[in-house]
Protein backbone atom coordinates (compact mmCIF):
# COMPACT_ATOMS: atom_id res chain seq x y z
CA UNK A 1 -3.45 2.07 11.51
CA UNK A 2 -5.92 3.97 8.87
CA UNK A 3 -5.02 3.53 5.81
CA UNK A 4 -5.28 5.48 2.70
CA UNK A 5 -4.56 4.31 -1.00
CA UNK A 6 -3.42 7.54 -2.59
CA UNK A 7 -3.50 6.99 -6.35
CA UNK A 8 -5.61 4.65 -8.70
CA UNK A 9 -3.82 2.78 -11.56
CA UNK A 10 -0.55 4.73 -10.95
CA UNK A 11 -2.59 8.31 -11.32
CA UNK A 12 -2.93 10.57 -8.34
CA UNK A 13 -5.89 11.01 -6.63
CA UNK A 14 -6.81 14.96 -6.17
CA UNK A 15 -6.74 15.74 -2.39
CA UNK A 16 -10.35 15.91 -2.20
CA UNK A 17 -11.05 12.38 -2.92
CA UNK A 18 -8.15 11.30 -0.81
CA UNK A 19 -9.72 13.07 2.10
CA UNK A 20 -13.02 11.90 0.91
CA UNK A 21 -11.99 8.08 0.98
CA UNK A 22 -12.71 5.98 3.92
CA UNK A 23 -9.70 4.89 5.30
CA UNK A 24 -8.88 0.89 5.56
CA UNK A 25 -8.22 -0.39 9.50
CA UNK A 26 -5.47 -2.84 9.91
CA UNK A 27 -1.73 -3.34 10.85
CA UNK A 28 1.10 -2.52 7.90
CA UNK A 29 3.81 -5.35 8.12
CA UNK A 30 6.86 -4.95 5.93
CA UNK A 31 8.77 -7.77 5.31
CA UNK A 32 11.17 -8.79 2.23
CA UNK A 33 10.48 -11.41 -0.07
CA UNK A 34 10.75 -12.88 -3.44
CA UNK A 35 8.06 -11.41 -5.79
CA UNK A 36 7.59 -13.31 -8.48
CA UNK A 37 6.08 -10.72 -10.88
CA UNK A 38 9.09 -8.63 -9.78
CA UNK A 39 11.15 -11.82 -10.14
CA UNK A 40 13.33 -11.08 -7.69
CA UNK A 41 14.19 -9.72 -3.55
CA UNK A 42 11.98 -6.60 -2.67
CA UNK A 43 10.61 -5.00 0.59
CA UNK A 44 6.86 -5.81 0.84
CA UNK A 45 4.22 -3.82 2.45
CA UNK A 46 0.89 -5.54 3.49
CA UNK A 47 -1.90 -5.03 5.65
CA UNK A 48 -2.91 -7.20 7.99
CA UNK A 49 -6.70 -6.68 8.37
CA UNK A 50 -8.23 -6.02 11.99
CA UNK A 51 -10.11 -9.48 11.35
CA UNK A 52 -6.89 -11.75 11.38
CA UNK A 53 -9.19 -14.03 8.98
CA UNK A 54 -10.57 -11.67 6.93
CA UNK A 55 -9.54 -11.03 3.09
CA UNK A 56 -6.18 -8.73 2.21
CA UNK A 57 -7.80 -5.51 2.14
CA UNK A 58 -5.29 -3.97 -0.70
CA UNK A 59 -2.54 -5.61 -3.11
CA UNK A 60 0.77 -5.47 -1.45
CA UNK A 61 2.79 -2.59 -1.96
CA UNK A 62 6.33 -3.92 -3.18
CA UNK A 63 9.88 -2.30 -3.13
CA UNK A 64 8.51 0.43 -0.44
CA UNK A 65 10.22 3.00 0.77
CA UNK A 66 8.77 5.56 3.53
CA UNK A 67 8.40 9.03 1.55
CA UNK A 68 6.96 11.31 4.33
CA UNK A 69 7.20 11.17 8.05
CA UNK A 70 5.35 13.29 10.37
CA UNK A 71 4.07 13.34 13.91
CA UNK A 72 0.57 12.16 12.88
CA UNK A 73 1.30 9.99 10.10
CA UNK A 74 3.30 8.54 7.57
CA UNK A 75 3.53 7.68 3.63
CA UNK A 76 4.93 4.69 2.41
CA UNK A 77 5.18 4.40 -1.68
CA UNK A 78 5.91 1.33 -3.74
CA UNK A 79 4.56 -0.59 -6.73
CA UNK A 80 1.18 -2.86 -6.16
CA UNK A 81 0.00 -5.85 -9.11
CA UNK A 82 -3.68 -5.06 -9.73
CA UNK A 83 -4.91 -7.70 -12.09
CA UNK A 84 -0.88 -8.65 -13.72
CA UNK A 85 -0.27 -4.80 -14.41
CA UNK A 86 2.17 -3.23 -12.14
CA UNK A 87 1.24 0.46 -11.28
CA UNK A 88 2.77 3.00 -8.68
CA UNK A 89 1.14 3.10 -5.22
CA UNK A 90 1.17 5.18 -1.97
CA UNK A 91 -0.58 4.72 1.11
């Protein structure tokens, strides 16, 4: 899948610089889990890079839901930990 962060520290990203952004290549898993900054249960979406030993490309995106569904694509929004703060997320 191509992947698309579409906000940065919880604030939207205009459309331009969305469309602007090179996408990140890999497969989205969602799983649920215990987060521990969450403290609790949540759905968990990560992306599993093309290079199955490469680096986590982006911070998980935790208690996701799927937001938009179309033919061509999908968003998925949720809540990632960038550094201990907790900020809104879509991809």
């Amino acid at each position: 899948m191509l992947i698309t962060p579409r906000r940065r520290e919880g604030a939207p990203l205009p459309g331009d610089e969305v469309r602007r952004t090179p996408p990140f290549k890999g497969d989205v898993e969602v799983t649920s889990q215990v987060m521990a900054c969450l403290g609790r249960l949540a759905h968990v979406a990560r992306i599993r890079p093309a290079d199955p030993l490469g680096p986590e490309v982006l911070p998980a995106l935790m208690d996701v839901s799927l937001s938009w569904m179309s033919t061509n694509g999908f968003v998925l929004s949720g809540i990632e930990d960038v550094g201990g703060k907790l900020y809104a997320q879509s991809w």
